[in-house]
Protein backbone atom coordinates (compact mmCIF):
# COMPACT_ATOMS: atom_id res chain seq x y z
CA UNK A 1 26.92 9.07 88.83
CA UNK A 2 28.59 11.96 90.27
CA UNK A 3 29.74 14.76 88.11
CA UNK A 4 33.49 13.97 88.11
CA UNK A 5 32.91 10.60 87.20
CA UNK A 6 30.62 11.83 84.23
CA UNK A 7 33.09 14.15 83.23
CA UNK A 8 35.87 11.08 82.86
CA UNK A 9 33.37 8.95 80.77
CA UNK A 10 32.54 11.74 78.52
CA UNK A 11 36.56 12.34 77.90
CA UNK A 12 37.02 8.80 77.16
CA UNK A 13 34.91 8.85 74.43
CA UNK A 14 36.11 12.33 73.36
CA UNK A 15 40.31 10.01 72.80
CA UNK A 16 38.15 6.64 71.47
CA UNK A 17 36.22 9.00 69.10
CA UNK A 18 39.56 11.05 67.74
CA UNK A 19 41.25 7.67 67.49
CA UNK A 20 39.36 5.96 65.58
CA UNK A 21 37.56 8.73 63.78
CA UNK A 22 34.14 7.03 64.78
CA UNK A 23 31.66 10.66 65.75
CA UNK A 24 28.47 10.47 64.57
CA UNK A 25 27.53 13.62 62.56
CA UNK A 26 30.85 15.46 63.05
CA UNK A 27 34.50 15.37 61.42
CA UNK A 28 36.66 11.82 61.21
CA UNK A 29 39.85 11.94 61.72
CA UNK A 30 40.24 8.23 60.62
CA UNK A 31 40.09 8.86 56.78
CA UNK A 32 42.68 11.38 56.82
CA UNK A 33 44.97 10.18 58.81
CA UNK A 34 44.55 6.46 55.93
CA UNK A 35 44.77 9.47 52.92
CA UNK A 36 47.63 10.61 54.16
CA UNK A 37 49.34 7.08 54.89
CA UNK A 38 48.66 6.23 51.60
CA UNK A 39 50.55 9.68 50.16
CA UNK A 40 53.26 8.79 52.40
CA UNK A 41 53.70 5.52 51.01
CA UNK A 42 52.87 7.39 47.44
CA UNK A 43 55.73 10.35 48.24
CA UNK A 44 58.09 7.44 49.27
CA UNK A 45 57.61 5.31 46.25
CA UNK A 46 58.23 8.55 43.89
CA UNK A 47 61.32 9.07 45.81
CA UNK A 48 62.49 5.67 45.21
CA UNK A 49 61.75 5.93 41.73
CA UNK A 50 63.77 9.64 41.76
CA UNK A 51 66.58 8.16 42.71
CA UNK A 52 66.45 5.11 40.90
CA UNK A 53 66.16 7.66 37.72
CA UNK A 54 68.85 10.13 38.89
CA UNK A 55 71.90 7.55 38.96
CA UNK A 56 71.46 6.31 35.64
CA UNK A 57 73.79 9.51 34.15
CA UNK A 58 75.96 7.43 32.90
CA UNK A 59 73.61 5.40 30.28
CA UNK A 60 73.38 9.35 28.14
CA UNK A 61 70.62 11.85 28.72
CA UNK A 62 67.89 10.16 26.10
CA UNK A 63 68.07 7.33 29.36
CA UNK A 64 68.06 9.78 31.76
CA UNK A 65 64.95 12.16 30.61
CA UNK A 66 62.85 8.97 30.13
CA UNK A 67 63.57 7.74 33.26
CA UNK A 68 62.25 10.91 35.14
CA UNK A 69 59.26 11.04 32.69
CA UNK A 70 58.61 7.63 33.73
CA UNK A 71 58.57 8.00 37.36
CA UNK A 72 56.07 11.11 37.03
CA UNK A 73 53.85 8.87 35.14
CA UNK A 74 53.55 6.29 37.94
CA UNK A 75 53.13 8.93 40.57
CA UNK A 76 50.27 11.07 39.14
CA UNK A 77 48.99 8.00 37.14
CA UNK A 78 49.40 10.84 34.41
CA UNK A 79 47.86 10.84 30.62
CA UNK A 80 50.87 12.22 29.62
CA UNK A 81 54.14 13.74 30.94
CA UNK A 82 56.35 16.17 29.03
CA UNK A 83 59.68 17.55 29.65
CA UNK A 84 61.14 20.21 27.74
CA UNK A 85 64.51 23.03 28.08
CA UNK A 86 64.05 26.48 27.11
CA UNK A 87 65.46 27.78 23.95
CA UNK A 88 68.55 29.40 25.76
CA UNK A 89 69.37 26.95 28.21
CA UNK A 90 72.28 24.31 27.85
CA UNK A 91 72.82 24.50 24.14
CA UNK A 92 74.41 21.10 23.79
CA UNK A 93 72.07 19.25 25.46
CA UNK A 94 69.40 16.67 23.96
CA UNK A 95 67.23 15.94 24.02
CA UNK A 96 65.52 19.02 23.75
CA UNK A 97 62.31 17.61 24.88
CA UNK A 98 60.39 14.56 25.68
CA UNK A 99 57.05 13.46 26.06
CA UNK A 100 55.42 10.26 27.60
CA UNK A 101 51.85 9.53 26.39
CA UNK A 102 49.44 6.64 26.26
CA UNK A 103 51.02 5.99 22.79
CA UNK A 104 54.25 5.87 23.76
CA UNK A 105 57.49 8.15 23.14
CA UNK A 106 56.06 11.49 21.55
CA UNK A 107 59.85 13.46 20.69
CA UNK A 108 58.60 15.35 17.57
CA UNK A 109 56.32 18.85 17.79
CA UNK A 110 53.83 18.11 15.25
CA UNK A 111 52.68 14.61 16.87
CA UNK A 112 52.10 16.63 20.70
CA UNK A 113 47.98 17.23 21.71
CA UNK A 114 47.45 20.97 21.41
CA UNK A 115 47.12 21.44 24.92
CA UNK A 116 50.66 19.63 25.30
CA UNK A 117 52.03 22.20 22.86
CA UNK A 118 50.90 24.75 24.53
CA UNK A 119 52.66 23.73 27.29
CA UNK A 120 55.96 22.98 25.43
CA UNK A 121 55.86 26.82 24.31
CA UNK A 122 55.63 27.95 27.80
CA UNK A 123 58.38 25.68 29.09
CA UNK A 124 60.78 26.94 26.03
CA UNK A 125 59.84 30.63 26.27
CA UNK A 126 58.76 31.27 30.06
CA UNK A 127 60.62 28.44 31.97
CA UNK A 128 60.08 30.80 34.91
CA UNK A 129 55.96 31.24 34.72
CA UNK A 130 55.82 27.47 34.91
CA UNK A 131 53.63 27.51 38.08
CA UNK A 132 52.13 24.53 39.43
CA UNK A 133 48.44 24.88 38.26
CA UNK A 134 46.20 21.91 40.54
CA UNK A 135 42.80 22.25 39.33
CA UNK A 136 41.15 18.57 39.06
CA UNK A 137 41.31 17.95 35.19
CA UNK A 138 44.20 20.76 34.50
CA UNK A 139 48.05 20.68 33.49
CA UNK A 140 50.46 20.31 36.46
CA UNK A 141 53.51 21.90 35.19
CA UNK A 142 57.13 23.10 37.48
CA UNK A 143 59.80 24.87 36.72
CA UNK A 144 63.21 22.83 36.30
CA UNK A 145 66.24 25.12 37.76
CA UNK A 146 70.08 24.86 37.84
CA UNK A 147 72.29 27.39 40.10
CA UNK A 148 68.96 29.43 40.59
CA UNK A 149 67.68 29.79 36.73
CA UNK A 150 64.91 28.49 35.44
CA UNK A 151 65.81 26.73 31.85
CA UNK A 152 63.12 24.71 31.63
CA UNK A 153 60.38 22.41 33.59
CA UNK A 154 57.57 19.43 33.87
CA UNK A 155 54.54 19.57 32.92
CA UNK A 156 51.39 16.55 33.12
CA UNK A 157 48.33 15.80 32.63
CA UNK A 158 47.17 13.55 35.90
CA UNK A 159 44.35 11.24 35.80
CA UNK A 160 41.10 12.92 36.84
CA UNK A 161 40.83 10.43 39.89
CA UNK A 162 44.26 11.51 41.23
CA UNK A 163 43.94 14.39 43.76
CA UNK A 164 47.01 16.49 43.55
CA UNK A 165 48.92 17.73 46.67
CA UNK A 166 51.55 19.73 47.65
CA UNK A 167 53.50 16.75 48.14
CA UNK A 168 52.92 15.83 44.19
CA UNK A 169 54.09 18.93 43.48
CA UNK A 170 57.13 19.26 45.73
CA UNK A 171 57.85 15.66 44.18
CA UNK A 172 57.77 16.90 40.80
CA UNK A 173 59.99 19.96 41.67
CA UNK A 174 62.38 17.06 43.30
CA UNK A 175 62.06 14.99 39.72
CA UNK A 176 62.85 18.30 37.82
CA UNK A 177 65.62 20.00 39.57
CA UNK A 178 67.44 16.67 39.96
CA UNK A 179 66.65 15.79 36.16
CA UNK A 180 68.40 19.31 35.72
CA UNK A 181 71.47 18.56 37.85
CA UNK A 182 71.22 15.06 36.17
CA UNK A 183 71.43 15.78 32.64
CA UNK A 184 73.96 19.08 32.72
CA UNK A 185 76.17 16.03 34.69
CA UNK A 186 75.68 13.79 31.78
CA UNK A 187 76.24 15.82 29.76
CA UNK A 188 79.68 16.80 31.63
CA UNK A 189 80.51 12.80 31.57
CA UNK A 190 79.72 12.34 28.04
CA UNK A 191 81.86 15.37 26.69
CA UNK A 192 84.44 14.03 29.12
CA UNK A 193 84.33 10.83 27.39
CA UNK A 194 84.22 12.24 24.46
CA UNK A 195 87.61 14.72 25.66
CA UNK A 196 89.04 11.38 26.84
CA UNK A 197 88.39 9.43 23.72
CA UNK A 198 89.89 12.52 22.02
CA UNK A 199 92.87 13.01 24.12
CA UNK A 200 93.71 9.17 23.84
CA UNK A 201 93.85 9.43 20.35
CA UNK A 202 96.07 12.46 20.59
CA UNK A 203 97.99 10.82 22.59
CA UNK A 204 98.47 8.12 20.39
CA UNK A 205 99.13 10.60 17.83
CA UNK A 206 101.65 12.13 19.92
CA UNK A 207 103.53 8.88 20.63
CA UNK A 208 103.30 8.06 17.22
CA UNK A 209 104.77 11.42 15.81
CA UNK A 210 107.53 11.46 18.60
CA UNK A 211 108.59 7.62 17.28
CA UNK A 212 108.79 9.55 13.80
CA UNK A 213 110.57 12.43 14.83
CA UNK A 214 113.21 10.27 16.81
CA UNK A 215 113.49 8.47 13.45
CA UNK A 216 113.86 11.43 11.62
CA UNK A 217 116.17 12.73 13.97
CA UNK A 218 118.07 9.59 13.45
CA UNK A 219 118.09 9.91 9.91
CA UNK A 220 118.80 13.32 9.80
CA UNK A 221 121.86 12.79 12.23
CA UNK A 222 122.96 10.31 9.32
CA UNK A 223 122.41 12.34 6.55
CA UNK A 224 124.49 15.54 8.54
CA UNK A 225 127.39 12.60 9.10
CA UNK A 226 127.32 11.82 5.58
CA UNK A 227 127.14 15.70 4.18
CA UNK A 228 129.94 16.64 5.97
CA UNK A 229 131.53 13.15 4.59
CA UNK A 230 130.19 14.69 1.20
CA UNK A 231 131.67 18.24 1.92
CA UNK A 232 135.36 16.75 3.18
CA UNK A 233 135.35 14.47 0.17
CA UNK A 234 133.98 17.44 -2.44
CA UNK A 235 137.29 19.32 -1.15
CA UNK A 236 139.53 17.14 -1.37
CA UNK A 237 138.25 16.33 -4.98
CA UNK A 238 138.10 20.03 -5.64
CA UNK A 239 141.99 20.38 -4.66
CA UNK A 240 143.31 17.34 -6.53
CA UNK A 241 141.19 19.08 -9.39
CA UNK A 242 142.98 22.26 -8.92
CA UNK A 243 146.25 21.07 -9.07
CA UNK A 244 145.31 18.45 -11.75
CA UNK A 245 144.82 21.80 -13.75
CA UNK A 246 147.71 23.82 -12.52
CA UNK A 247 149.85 20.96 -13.69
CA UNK A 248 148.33 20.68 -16.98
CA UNK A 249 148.36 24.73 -17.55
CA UNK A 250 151.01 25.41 -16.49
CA UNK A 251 153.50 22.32 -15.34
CA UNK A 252 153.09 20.44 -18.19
CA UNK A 253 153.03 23.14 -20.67
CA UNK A 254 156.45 24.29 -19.50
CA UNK A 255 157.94 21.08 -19.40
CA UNK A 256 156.49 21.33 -22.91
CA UNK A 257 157.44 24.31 -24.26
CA UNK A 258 161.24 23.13 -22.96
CA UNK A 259 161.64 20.20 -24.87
CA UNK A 260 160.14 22.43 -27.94
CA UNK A 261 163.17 24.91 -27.18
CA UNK A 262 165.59 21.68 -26.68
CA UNK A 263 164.67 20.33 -29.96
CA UNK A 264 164.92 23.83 -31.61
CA UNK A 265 168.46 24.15 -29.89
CA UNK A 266 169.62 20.67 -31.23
CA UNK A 267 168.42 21.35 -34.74
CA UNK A 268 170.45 24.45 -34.75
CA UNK A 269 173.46 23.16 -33.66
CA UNK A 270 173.22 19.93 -36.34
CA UNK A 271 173.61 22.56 -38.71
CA UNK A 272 176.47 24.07 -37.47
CA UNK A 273 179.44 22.70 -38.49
CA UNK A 274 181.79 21.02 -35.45
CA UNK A 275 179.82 21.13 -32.90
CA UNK A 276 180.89 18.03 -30.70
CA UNK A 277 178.33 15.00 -31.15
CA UNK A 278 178.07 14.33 -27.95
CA UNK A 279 176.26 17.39 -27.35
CA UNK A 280 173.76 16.99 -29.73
CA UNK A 281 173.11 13.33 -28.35
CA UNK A 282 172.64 15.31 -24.65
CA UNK A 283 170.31 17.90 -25.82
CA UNK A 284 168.71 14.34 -27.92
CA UNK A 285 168.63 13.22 -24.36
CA UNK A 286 166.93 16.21 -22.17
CA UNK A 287 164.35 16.05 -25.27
CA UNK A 288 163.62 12.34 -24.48
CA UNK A 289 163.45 13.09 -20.41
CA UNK A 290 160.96 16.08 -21.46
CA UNK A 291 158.46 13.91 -23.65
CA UNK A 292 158.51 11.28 -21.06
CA UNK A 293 158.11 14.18 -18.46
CA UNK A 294 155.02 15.38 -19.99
CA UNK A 295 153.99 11.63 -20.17
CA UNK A 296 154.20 11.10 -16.18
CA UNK A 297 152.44 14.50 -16.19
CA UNK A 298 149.30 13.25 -18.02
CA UNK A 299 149.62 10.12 -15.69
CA UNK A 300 149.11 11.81 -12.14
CA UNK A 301 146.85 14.54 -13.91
CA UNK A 302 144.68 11.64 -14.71
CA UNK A 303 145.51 10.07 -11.40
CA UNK A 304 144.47 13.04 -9.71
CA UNK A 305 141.27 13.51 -11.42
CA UNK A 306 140.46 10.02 -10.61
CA UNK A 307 138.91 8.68 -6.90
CA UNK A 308 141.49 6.40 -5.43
CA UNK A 309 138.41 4.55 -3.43
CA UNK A 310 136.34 3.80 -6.18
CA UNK A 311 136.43 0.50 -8.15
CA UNK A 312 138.19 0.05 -11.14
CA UNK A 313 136.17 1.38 -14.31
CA UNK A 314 134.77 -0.11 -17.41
CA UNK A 315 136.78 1.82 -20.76
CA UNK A 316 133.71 3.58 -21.41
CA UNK A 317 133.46 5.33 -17.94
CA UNK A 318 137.05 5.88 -18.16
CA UNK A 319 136.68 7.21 -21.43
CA UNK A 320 133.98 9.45 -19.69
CA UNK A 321 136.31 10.61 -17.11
CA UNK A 322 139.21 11.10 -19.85
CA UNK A 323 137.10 13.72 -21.57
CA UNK A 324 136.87 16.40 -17.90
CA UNK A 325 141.46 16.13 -17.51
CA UNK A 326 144.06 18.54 -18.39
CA UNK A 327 141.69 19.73 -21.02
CA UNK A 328 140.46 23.23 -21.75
CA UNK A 329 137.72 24.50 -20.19
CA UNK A 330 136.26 26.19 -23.95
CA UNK A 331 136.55 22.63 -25.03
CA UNK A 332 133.73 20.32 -24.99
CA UNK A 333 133.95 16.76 -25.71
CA UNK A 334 130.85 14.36 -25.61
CA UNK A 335 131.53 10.33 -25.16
CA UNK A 336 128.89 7.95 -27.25
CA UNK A 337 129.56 4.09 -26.79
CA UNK A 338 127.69 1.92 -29.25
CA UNK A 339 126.81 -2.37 -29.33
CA UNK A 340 127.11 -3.98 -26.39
CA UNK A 341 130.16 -3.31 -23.89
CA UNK A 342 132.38 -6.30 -23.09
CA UNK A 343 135.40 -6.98 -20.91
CA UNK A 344 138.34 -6.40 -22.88
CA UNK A 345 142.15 -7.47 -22.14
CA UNK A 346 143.46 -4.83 -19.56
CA UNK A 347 146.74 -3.87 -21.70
CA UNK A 348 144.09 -3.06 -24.63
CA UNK A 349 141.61 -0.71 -22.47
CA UNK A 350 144.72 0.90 -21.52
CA UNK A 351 146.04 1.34 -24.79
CA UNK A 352 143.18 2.68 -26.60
CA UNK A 353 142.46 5.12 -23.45
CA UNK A 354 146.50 6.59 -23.87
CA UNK A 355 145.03 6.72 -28.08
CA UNK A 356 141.53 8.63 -26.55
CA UNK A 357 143.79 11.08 -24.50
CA UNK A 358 146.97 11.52 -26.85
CA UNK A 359 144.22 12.50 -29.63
CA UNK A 360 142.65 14.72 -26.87
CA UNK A 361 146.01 16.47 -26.38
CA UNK A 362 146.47 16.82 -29.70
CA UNK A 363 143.47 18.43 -30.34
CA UNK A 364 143.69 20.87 -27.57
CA UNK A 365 147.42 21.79 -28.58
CA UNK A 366 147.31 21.87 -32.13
CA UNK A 367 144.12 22.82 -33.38
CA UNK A 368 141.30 25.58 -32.74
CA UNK A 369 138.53 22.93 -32.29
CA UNK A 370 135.95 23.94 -29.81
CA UNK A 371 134.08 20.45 -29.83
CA UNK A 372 135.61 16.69 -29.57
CA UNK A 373 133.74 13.87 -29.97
CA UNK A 374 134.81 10.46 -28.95
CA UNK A 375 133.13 7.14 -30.18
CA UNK A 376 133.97 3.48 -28.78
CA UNK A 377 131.89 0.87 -30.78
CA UNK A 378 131.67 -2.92 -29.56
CA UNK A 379 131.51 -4.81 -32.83
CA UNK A 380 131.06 -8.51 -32.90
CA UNK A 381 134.96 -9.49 -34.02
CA UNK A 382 136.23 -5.60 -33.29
CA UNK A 383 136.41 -2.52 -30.88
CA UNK A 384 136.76 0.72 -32.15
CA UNK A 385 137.70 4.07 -31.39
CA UNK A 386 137.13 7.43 -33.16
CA UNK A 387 137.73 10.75 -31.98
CA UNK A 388 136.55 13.62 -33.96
CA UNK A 389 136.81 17.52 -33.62
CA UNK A 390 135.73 20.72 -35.80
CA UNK A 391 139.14 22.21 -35.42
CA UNK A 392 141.04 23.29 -38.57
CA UNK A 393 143.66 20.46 -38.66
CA UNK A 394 144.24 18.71 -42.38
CA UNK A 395 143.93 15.02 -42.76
CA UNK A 396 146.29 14.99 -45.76
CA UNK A 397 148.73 16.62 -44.09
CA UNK A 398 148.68 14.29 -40.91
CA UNK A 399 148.28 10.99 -42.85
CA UNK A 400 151.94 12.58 -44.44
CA UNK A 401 153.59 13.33 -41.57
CA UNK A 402 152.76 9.57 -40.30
CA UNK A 403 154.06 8.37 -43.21
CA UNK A 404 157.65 10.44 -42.76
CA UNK A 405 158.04 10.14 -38.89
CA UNK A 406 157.42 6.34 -39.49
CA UNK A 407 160.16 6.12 -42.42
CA UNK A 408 162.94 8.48 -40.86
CA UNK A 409 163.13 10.72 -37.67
CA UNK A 410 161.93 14.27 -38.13
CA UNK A 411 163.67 15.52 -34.58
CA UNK A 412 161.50 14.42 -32.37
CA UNK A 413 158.31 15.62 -33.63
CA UNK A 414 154.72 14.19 -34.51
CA UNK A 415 155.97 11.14 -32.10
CA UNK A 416 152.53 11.28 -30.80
CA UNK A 417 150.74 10.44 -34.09
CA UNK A 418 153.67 7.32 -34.16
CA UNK A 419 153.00 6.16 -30.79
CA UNK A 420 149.44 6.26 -31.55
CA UNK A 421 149.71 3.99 -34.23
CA UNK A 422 152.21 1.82 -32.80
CA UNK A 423 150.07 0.94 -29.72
CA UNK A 424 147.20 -0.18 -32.36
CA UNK A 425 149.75 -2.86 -34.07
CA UNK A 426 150.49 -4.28 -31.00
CA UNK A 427 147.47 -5.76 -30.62
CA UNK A 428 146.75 -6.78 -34.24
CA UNK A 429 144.88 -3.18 -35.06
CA UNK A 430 145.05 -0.23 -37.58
CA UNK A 431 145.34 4.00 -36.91
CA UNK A 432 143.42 5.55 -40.03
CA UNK A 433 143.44 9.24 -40.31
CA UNK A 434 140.38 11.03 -42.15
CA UNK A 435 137.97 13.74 -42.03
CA UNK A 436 135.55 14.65 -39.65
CA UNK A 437 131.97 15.09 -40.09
CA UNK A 438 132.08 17.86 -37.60
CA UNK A 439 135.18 19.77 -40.16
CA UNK A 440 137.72 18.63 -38.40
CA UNK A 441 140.07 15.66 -38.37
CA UNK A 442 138.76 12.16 -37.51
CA UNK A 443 140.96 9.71 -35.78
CA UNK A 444 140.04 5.89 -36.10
CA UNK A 445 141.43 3.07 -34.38
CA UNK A 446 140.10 -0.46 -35.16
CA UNK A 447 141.68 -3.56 -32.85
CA UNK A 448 140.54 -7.13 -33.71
CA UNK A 449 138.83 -8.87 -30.69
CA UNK A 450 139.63 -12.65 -31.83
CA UNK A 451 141.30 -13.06 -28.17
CA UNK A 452 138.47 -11.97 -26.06
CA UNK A 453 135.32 -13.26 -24.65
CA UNK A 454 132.62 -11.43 -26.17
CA UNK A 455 130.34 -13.48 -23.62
CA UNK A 456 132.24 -12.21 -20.47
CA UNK A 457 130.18 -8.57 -19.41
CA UNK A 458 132.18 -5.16 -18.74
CA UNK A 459 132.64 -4.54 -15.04
């Protein structure tokens, strides 16, 4: 065999030998090259499992941090697996830490092995001394960063027939960082959910308040229409008030006081011997036109106190209205209505209110009362009316002056008291004239009810 040709058998056995890591007595590269197949296969099944553990961000971060625990269990075929964030690090976050043992979930302090809680305190405190230690039967432990700082890390026990490599470690850097970017995300998308949920029911809120503001709005709009309908109607009630008043204090007193100086001008000139009769019938005459005057007076003064839209009254509210007309101010009157009101005929209501108000006037004119009090009592055959003051009027001496204006005409005077008492005879009743309980006198009308319904309400 010549040298070149031994030279070419020798390097054919040098390939076949390095192939198939068959040398006798010398290193095989055969057995590494199937070691480091198998890691392959190993690194690519704990990526798999890293990235089946990083897209589940959405299930919370409890999911999440098992998940990564889980896949470094598989890979280092680890007695236990703990993960843990340093004190500092992403306050809201949880769970704080985590360990995977042969007993299960470990997520409380005081169950963790002591060399496990030695670990947890160096992962809490020193995130950033969390080297990876690879001694066969020692804690594997890396640091877990986010945006370059450390705030937190792994850390396992493998089993003592795994031999770590840097590939086990670089995988459990992989598992760490990415369970870092992982669980500050979920924690992004939960307290977006929870901003969502928030902002939803804000909105609702919102929606809800606007639909009450619009109706407020609405109503407000409608209670501004009817103030200002309040405000127009309070003046004009204010101005028929006012001139109610200016007729009454001064209108109807002057009209008045000139058929008091027309009646003192005809009782002069009866005494005077021929003065021409027909002249003392005229000056009868303006008298006449100046009672009925002050009549129509008391009419619009009442008319004017009165609301031309409202609907007609009952006696007793008209009564109540009766006692705030052409009256003074320093008088005050109270109204009292006793048994149970009834319709009544409608020339009678109107009859006893001209008594109320003629007694009113009376009172007011003649006497220094300060107080009137009128009473309208529904008996079961009767109505009557009473109207009382504390002024310093005599009930002898009226009940005598009724007595002489109804026998003979005294001039003109006391008609009032005769009118009084002829509008209770029309309708079947009786004027009585007495003393008040208050001091005064005390005015009492009584009108029998035989003609009216006493079933038939008061409107």
């Amino acid at each position: 065999m010549t040298i070149a040709a031994a030279a070419h058998a020798e390097l054919e056995a040098t390939s076949l030998d390095e192939l198939t890591g068959i040398r006798s007595g010398k290193r095989s590269y055969y057995p590494a090259y199937v070691r480091s197949n198998e890691r392959l296969h190993d690194t690519v099944r704990a990526l798999d499992r890293i990235s089946a553990a990083v897209v589940r961000t959405h299930e919370g971060p409890r999911t999440l941090v098992e998940a990564v625990l889980q896949a470094a269990a598989d890979h280092l075929q680890a007695d236990w697996v703990m993960f843990a964030l340093a004190d500092e690090a992403m306050p809201a976050a949880r769970p704080r830490f985590l360990m995977l043992g042969g007993a299960g979930w470990v997520e409380h302090e005081a169950e963790l092995p002591p060399e496990a809680r030695a670990e947890l305190r160096l992962l809490q405190n020193r995130p950033g001394d969390a080297g990876g230690c690879r001694a066969p039967g020692r804690v594997v432990r890396v640091s877990m960063t986010l945006e370059g700082e450390p705030i937190g890390g792994l850390a396992a026990l493998p089993s003592d027939e795994v031999d770590i490599a840097d590939t086990d470690v670089s995988i459990l850097h992989v598992l760490a960082n990415q369970a870092a970017v992982a669980l500050h995300n979920s924690s992004l998308f939960h307290t977006a959910t929870l901003l969502k949920g928030r902002t939803q029911q804000l909105t609702v809120e919102a929606d809800r308040q606007a639909a009450n503001l619009r109706t407020r709005s609405t109503e407000l709009q409608e209670a501004q229409r009817n103030l200002v309908g309040l405000l127009n109607h309070q003046a004009l009630d204010e101005e028929r008030h006012r001139i109610a008043r200016e007729l009454h204090d001064s209108v109807t007193q002057d009209v008045w006081s000139a058929g008091m100086a027309i009646e003192l001008c005809r009782t002069d000139l009866a005494e005077i011997d021929g003065v021409p009769a027909p002249l003392i019938e005229r000056l009868t005459a303006a008298k006449d036109l100046t009672r009925h005057a002050v009549e129509r007076l008391r009419v619009a003064i009442y008319a004017l106190n009165t609301d031309p839209g409202e609907e007609p009254a009952s006696l007793p509210a008209l009564l109540g209205r009766l006692s705030t007309v052409h009256l003074p101010s320093d008088l005050r009157i109270s109204v009292s209505v006793r048994g149970e009101p009834r319709q009544l005929d409608g020339e009678l209501e109107r009859a006893l209110l001209r008594i109320a108000g003629e007694a009113l006037f009376n009172t007011a004119r003649h006497s220094d009362a300060t107080q009137a009090a009128i009473r309208l009592r529904y008996g079961a055959d009767s109505v009557s009316l009473t109207v009382s003051d504390d002024g310093d009027g005599k009930p002898a001496c009226l009940r005598k002056l009724l007595r002489l204006s109804q026998a003979a005409d005294l001039g003109g005077q006391h008609r009032g008291l005769v009118n009084m008492a002829a509008r209770a005879r029309e309708f079947g009743g009786s004027l009585s004239i007495g003393s008040s309980p208050m001091g005064g006198i005390k005015l009492r009308v009584v009108v029998p009810l035989g003609g009216t319904d006493p079933s038939v309400p008061a409107q």
